[in-house]
Protein backbone atom coordinates (compact mmCIF):
# COMPACT_ATOMS: atom_id res chain seq x y z
CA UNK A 1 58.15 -44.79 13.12
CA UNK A 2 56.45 -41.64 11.71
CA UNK A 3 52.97 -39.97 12.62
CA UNK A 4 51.95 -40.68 9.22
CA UNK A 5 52.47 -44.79 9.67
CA UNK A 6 50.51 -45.22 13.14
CA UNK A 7 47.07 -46.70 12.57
CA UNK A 8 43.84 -45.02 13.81
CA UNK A 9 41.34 -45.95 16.08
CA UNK A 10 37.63 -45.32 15.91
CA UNK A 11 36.66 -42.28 17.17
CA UNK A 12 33.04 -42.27 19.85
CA UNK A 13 31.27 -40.61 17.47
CA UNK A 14 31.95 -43.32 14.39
CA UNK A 15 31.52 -46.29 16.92
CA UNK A 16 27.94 -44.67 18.00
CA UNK A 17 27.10 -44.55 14.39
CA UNK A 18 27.88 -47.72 13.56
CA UNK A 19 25.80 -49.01 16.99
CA UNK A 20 23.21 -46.68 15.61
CA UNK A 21 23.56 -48.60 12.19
CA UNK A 22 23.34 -51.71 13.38
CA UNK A 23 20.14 -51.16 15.56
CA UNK A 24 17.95 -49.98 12.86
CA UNK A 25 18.87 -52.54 10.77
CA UNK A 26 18.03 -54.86 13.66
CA UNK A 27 14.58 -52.92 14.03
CA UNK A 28 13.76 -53.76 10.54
CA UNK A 29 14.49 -57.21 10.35
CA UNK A 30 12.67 -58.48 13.55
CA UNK A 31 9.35 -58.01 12.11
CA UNK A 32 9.93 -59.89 8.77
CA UNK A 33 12.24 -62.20 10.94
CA UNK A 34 8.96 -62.73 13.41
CA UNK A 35 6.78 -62.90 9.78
CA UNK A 36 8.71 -65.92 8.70
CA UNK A 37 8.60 -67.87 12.35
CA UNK A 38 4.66 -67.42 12.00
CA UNK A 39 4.46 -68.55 8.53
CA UNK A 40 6.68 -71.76 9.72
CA UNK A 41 4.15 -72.48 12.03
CA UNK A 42 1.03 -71.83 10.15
CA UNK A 43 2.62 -74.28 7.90
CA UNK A 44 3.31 -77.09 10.55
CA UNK A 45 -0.10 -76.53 11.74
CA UNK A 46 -1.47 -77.51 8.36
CA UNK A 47 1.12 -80.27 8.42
CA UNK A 48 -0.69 -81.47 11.44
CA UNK A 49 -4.29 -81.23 10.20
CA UNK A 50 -3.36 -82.96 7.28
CA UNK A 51 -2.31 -85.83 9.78
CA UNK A 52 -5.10 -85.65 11.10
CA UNK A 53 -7.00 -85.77 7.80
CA UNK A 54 -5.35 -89.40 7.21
CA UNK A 55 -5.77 -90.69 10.27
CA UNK A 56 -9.69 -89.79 9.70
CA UNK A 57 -9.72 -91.42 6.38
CA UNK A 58 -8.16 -94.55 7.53
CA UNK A 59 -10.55 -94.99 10.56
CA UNK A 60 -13.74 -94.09 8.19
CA UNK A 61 -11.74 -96.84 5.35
CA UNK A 62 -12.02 -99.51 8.51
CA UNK A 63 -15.44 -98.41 9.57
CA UNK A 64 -17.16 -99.32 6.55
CA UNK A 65 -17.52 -95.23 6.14
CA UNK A 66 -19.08 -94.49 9.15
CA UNK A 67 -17.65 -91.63 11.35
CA UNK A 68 -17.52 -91.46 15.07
CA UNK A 69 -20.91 -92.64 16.88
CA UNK A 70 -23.13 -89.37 18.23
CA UNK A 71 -22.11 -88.97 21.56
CA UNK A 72 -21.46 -85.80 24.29
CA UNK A 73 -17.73 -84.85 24.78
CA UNK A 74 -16.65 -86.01 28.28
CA UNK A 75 -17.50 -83.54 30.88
CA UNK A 76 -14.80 -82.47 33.48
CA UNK A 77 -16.27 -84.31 36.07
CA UNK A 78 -16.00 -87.87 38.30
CA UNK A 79 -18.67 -89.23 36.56
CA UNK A 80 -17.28 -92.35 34.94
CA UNK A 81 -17.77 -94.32 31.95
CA UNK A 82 -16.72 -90.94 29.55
CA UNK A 83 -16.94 -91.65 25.85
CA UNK A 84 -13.34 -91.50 23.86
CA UNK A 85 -12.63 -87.91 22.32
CA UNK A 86 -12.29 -87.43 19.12
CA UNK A 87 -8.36 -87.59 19.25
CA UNK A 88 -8.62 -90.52 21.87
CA UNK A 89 -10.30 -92.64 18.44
CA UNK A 90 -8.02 -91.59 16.03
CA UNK A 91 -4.86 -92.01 18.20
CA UNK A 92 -3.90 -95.30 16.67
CA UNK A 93 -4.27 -94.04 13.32
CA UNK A 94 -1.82 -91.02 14.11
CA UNK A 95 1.42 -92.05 16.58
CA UNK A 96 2.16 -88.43 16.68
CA UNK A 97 -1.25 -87.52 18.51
CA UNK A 98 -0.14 -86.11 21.41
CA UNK A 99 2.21 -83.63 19.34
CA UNK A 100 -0.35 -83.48 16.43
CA UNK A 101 -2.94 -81.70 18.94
CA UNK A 102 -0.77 -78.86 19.19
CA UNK A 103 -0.58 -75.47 16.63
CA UNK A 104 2.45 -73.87 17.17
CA UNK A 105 0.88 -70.68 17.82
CA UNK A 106 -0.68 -72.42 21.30
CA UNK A 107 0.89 -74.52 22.98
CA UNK A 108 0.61 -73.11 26.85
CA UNK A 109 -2.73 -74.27 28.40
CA UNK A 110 -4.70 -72.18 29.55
CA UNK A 111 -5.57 -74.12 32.58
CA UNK A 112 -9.36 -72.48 32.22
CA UNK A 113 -11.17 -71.35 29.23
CA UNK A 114 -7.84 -69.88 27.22
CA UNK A 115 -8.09 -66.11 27.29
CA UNK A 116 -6.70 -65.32 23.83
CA UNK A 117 -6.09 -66.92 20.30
CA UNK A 118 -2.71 -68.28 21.26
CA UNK A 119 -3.50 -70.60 24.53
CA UNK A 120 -4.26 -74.04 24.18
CA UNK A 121 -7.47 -75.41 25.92
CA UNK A 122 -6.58 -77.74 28.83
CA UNK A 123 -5.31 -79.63 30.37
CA UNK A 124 -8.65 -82.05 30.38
CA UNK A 125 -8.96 -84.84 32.20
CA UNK A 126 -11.49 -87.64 31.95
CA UNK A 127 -12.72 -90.61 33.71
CA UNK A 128 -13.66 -94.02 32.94
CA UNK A 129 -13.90 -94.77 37.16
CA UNK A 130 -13.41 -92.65 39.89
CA UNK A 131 -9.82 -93.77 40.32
CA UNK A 132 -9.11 -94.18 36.14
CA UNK A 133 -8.48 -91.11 34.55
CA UNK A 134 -7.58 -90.56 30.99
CA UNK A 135 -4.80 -87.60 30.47
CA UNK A 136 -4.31 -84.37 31.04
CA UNK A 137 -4.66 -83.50 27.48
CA UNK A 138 -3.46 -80.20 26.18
CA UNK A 139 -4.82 -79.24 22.77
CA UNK A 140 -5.12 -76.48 19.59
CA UNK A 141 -7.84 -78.13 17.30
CA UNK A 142 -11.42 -78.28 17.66
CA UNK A 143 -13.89 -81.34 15.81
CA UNK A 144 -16.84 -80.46 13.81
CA UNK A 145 -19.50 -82.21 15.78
CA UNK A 146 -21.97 -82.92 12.62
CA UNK A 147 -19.50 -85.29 11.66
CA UNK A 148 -20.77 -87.63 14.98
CA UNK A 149 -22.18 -89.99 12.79
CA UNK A 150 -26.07 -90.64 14.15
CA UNK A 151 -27.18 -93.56 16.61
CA UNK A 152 -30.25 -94.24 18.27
CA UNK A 153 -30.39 -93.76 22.34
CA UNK A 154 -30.37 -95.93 24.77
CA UNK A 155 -34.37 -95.27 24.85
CA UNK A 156 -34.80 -95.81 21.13
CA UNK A 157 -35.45 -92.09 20.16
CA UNK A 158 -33.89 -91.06 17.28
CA UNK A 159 -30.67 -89.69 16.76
CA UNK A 160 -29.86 -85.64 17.39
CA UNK A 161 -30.95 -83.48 14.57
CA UNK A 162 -28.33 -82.62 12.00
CA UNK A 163 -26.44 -85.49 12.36
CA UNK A 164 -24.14 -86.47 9.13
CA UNK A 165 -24.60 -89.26 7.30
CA UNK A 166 -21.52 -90.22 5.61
CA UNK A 167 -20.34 -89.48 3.05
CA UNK A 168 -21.48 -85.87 2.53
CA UNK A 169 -21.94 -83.69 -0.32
CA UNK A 170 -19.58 -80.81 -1.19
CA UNK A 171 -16.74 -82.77 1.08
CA UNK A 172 -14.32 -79.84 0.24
CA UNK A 173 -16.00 -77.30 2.05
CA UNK A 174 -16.75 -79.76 5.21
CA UNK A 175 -14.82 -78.62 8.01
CA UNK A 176 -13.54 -81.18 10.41
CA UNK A 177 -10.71 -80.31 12.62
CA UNK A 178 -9.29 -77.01 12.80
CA UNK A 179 -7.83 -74.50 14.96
CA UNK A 180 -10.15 -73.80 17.74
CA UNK A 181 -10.26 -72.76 21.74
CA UNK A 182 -12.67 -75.69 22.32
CA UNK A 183 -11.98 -79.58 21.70
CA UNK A 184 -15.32 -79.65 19.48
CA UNK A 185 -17.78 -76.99 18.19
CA UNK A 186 -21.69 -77.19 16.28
CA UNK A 187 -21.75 -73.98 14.59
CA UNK A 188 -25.01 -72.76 13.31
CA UNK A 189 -25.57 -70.13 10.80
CA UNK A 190 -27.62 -68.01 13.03
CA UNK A 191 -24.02 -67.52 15.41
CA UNK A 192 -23.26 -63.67 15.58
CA UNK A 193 -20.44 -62.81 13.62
CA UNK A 194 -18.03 -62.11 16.55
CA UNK A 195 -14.20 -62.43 16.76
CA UNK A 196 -13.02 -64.80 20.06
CA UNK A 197 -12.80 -62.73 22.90
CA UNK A 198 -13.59 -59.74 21.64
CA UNK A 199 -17.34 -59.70 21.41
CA UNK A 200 -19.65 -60.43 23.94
CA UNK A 201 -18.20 -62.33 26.85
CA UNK A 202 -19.12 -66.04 26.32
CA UNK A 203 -20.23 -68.51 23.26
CA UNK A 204 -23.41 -69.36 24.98
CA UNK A 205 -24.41 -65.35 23.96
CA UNK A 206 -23.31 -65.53 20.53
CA UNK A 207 -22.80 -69.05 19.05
CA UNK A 208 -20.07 -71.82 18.79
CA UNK A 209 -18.29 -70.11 15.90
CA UNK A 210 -17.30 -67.69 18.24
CA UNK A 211 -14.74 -70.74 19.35
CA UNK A 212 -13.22 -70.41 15.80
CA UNK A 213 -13.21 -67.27 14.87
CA UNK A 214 -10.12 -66.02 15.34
CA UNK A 215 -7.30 -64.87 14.13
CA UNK A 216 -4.42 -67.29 14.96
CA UNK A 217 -2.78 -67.55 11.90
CA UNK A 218 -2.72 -63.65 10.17
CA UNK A 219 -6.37 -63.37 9.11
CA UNK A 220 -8.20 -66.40 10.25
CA UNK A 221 -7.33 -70.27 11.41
CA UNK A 222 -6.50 -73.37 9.27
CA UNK A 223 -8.67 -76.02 8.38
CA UNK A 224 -8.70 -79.10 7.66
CA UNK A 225 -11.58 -80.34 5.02
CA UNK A 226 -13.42 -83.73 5.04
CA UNK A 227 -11.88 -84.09 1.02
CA UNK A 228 -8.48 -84.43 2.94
CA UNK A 229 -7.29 -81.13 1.81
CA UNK A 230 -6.29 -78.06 4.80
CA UNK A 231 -5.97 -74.33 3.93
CA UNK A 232 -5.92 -71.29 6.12
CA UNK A 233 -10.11 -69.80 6.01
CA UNK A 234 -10.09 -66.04 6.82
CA UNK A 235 -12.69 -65.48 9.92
CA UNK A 236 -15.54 -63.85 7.92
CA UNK A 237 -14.97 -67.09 5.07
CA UNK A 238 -15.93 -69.32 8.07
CA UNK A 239 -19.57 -68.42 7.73
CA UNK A 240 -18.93 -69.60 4.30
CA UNK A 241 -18.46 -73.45 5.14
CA UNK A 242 -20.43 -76.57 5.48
CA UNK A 243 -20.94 -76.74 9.12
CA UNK A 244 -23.57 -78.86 8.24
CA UNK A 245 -26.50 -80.02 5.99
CA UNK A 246 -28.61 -76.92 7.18
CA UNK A 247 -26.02 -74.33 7.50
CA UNK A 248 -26.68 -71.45 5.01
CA UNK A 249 -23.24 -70.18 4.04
CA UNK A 250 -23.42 -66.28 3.87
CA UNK A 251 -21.46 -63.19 3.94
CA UNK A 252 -20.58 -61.52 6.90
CA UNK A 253 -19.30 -58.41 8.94
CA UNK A 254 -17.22 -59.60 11.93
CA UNK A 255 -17.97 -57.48 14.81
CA UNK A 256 -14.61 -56.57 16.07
């Protein structure tokens, strides 16, 4: 067989090109590749709040309207006799709580206080006795707590200030569950316009939209809305809500 008929091999130099190749190509996909796995699960986590959303409507349809009774979240303590969270209530409205609780963007628990956007607070425990304890839970979403509807106090006195009464005006710009490092927020419109974990160290400093604002999915969180509708809310639009009845929307310039 002749020189002419013998097949040629790839030289070093043409098989590093092509590895070269092949690498930048690789380089340029991963970030739209990355892109598409956070749009996926922005768009579960609105799949989730909208879950949620029914599973608040049906409970308010069986309540004759009224929303959860006023009442402090459980604190991590042996106390006994803790009040049901706001998940805990709407569990048998929503089988797929425990999975519902979750964004996609945090699931780990932070075990503390979670440290950036993407932890989960948790896991909480709480207890009804000191040897009855409800959990862990491991959760995403925080609750709007002026939507605690208003009771009097054991004592008679009247119920917290700002307290909704059901059913609110402008329901479409209501928030009531959404992405958040705390199981429940009261945001006020006096809270300094600070992004989660990057302004001053604590929410006690600054307000409980600093809980909130962050930027979990691209420029803000998701929301869910007492109309039933959720859509992502940029972090400055947050100031821009009905926390509640005495909450002055306004424009804002986060401190970053």
């Amino acid at each position: 067989m002749g020189r002419s008929s013998l097949r040629r091999g790839f030289s070093l130099i043409e098989l590093l090109i092509v590895i070269a190749i092949i690498a930048i190509l690789i380089a340029l996909l991963m970030p739209v590749v990355t892109m598409v796995q956070r749009a996926a699960r922005a768009t579960n986590c609105l799949a989730n709040l909208q879950q949620w959303g029914q599973a608040y409507q049906m409970y308010l349809n069986g309540n004759g309207g009224r929303s959860f009774e006023w009442g402090t979240m459980p604190p991590r303590a042996d106390t006994g006799n803790n009040p049901l969270t706001w998940w805990e209530i709407l569990q048998p409205y929503q089988p797929q709580a425990a999975a519902s609780l979750l964004c996609g963007e945090a699931t780990e628990p932070a075990n503390t206080a979670p440290k950036n956007e993407f932890e989960a607070w948790g896991p909480e425990r709480y207890w009804d006795t000191p040897t009855q304890i409800r959990g862990p839970y491991v959760g995403s979403y925080g609750f709007n707590s002026w939507l605690y509807h208003p009771r009097k106090a054991a004592d008679g006195s009247s119920p917290p200030a700002g307290s909704i009464r059901l059913p609110a005006k402008e329901s479409s710009r209501v928030p009531v569950i959404f992405d958040c490092a705390r199981e429940w927020i009261g945001p006020e419109d006096t809270d300094g316009p600070y992004m989660f974990r990057k302004g001053p160290p604590g929410a006690r400093d600054v307000g409980m939209m600093y809980w909130a604002a962050m930027e979990r999915h691209k420029d803000g969180i998701n929301v869910l809305f007492l109309d039933g509708h959720a859509e992502p809310v940029s972090v400055p639009g947050l100031w821009k809500l009905k926390w509640s009845e005495d909450f002055k929307a306004k424009d804002v310039v986060i401190q970053r």
